[in-house]
N, C-alpha and C. Protein backbone atom coordinates (compact mmCIF):
# COMPACT_ATOMS: atom_id res chain seq x y z
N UNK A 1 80.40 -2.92 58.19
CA UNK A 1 79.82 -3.26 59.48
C UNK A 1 78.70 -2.28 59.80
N UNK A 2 77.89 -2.73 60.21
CA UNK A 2 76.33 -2.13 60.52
C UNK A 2 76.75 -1.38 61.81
N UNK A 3 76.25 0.14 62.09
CA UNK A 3 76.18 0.18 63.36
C UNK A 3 74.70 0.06 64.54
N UNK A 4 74.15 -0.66 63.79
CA UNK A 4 72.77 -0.89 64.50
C UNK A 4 72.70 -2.21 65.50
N UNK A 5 72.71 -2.46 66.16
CA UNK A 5 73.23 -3.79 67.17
C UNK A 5 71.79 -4.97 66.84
N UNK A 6 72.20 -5.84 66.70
CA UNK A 6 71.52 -6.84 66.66
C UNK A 6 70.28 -7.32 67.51
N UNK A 7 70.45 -6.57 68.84
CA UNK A 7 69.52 -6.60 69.29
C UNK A 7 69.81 -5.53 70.14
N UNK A 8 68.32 -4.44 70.91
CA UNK A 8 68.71 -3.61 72.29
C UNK A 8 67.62 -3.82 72.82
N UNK A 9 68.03 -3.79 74.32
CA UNK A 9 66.84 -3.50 75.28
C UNK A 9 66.10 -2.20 75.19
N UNK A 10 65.21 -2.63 74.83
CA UNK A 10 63.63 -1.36 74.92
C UNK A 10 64.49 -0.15 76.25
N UNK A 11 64.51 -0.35 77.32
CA UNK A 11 65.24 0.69 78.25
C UNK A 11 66.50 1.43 77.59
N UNK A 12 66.54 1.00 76.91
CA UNK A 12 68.18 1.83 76.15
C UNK A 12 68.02 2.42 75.28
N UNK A 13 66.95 1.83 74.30
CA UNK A 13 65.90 2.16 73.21
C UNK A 13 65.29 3.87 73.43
N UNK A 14 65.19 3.65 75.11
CA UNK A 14 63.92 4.79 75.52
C UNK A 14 64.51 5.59 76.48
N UNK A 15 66.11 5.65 76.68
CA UNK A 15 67.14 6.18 76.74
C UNK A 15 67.60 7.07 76.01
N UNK A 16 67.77 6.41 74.44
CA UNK A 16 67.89 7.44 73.47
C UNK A 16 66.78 8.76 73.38
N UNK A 17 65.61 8.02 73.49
CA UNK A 17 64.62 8.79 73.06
C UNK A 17 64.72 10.21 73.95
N UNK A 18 64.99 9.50 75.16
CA UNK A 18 65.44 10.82 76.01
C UNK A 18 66.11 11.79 75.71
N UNK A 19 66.94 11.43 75.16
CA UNK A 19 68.79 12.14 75.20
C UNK A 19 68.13 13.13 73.98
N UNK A 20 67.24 12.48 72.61
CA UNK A 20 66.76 13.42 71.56
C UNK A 20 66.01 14.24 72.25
N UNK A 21 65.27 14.14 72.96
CA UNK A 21 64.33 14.89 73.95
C UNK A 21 63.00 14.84 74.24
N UNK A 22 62.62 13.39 73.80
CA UNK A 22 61.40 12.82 73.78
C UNK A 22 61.04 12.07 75.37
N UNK A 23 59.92 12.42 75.40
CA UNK A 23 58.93 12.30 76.70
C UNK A 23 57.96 11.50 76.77
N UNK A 24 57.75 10.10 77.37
CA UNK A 24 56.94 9.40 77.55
C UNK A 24 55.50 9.79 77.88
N UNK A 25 54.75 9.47 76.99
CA UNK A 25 52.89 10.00 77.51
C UNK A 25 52.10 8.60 77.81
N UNK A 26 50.94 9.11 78.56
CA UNK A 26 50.28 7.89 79.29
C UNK A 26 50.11 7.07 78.21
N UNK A 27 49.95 6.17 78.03
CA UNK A 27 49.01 5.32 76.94
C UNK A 27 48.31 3.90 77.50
N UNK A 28 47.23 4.06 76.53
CA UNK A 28 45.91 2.76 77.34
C UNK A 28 45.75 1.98 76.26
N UNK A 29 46.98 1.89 75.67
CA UNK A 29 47.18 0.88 74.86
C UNK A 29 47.74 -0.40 74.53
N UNK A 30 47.49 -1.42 75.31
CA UNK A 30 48.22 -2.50 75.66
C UNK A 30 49.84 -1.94 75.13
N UNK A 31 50.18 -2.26 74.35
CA UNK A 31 52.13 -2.25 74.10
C UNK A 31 52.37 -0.99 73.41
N UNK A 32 51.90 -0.36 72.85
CA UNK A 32 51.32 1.08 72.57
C UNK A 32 52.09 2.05 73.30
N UNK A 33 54.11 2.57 72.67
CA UNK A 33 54.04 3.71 73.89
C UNK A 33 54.02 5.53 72.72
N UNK A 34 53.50 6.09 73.38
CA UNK A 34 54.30 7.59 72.82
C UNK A 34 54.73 7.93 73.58
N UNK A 35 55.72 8.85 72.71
CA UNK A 35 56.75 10.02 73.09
C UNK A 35 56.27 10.99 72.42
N UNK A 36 56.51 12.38 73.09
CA UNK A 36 56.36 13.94 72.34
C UNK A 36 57.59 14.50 72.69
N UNK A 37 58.05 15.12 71.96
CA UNK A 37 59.28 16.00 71.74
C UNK A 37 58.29 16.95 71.21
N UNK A 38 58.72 18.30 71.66
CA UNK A 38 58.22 19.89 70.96
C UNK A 38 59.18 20.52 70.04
N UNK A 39 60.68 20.35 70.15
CA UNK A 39 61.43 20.44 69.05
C UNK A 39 62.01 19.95 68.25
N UNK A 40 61.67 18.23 68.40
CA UNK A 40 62.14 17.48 66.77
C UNK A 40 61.01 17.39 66.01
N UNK A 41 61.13 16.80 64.79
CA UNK A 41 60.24 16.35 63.57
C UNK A 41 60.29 15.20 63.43
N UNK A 42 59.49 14.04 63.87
CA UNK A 42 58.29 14.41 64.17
C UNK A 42 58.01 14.44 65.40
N UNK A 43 57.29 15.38 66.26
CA UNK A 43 57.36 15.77 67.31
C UNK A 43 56.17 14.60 68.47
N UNK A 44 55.80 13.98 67.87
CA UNK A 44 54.88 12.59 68.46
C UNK A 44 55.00 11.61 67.66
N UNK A 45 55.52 10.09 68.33
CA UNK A 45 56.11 9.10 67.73
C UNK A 45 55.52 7.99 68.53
N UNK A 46 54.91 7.23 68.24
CA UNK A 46 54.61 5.76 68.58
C UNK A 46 55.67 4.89 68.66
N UNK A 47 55.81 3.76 69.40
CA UNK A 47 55.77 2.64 68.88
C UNK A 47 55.63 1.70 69.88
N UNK A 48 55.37 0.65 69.39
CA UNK A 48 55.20 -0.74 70.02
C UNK A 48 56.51 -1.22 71.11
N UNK A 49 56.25 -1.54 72.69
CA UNK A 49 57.28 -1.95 73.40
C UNK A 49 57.17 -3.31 73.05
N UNK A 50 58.17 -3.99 73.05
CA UNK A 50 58.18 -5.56 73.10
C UNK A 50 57.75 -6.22 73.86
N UNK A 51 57.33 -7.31 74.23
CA UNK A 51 56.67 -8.24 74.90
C UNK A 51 57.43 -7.94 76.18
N UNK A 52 57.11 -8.41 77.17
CA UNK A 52 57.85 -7.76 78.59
C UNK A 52 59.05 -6.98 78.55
N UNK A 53 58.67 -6.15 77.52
CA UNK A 53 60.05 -4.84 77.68
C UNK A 53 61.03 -5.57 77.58
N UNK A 54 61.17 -6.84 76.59
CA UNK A 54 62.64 -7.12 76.15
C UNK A 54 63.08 -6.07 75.27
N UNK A 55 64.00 -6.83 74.46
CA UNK A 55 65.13 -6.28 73.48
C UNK A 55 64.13 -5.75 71.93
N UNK A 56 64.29 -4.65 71.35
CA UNK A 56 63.68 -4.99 70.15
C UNK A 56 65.22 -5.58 69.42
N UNK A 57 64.59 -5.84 68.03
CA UNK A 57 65.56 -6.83 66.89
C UNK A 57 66.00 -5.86 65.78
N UNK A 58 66.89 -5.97 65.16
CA UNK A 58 67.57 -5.20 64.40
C UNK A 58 66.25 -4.38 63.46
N UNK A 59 65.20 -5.52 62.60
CA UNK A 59 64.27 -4.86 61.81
C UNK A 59 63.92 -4.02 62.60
N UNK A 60 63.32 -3.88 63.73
CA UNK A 60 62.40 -3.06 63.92
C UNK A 60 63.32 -1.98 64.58
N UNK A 61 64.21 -2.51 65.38
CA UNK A 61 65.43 -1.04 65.10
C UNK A 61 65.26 -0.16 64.04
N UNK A 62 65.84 -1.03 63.24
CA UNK A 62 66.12 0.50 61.81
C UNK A 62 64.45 0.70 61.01
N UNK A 63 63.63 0.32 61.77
CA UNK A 63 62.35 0.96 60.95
C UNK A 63 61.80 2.13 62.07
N UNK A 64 62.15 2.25 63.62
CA UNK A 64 62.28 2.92 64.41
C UNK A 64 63.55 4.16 64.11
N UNK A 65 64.37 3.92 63.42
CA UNK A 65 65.35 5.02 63.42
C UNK A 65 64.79 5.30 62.16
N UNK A 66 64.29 5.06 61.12
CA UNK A 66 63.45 5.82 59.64
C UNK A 66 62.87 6.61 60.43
N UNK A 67 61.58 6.25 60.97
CA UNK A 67 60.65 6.84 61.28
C UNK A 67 61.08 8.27 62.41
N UNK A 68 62.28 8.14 63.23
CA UNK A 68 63.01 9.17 63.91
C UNK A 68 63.82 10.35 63.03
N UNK A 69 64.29 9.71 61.62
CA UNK A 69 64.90 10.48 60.78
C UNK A 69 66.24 10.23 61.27
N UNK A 70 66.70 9.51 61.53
CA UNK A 70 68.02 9.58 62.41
C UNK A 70 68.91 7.66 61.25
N UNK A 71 70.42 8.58 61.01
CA UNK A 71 71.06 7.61 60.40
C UNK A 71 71.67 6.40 61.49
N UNK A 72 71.87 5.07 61.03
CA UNK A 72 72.69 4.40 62.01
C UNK A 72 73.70 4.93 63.13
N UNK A 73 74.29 5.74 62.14
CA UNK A 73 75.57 6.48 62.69
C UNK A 73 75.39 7.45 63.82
N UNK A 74 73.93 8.02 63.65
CA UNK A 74 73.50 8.96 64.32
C UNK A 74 73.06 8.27 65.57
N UNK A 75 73.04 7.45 65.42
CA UNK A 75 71.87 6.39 66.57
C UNK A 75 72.60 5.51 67.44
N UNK A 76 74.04 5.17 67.05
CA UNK A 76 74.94 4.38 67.40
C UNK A 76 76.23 5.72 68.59
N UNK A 77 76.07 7.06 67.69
CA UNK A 77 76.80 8.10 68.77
C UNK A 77 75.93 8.10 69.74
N UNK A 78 74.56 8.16 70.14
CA UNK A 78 73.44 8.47 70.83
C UNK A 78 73.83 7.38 71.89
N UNK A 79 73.74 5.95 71.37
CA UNK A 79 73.84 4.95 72.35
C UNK A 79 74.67 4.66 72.67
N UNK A 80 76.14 5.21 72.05
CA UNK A 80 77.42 5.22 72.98
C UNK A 80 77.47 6.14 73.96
N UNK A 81 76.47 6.64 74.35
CA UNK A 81 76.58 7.58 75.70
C UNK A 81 76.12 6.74 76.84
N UNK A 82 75.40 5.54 76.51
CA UNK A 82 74.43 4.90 77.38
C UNK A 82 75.61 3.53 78.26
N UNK A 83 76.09 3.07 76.90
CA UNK A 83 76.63 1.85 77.16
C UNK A 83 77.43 1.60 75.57
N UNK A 84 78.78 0.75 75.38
CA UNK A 84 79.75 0.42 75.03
C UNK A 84 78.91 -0.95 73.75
N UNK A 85 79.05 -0.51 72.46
CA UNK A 85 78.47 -1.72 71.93
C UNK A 85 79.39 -2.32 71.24
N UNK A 86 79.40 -3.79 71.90
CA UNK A 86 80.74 -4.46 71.60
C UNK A 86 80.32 -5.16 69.52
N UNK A 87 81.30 -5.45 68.90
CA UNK A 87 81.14 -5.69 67.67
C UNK A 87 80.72 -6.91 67.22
C-alpha cells in the first residue's frame, strides 16, 4: 500500500511545506508558487498550484516529494499531523 494519497488539497500540500519550514514568496507568475526554506536542501522550490487551488494527483505528488527529497513515508508522518488519511 502506497502512502501517498490519491489525491490532496494544494492547502495541505502547503501545510506540509510549512511544518518542513518552507515560506511562501510573492510570485507574478500566473500558477507559479515558491517557497524558501534557509535550512533544507533545496532551500527554494517551485511549483505549480493547481487550477483553483484544487487537489494535486498522486503523479505530481510524488514528483513534488522527489524534488523535496522526502520518502512517501516521510511525507505521509508530515501529513498525519494535518489530518487522518483514510486507506
Amino acid at each position: 500500500m502506497s502512502a501517498i494519497p490519491a489525491q490532496l488539497p494544494w492547502r495541505r500540500f502547503v501545510s506540509v511545506l510549512r511544518d518542513l519550514g518552507y515560506r511562501p514568496m510573492k510570485s507574478r507568475r500566473g500558477s507559479l508558487r515558491q517557497f524558501f526554506c534557509p535550512t533544507r536542501e533545496p532551500n527554494l522550490i517551485s511549483f505549480h498550484e493547481p487550477h483553483s487551488g484544487e487537489s494535486l494527483h498522486k503523479g505530481a505528488l510524488s514528483d513534488c516529494l522527489r524534488r523535496l527529497q522526502l520518502s512517501p513515508d516521510e511525507f505521509a508522518q508530515l501529513l498525519g499531523r494535518h489530518y487522518k488519511i483514510s486507506p
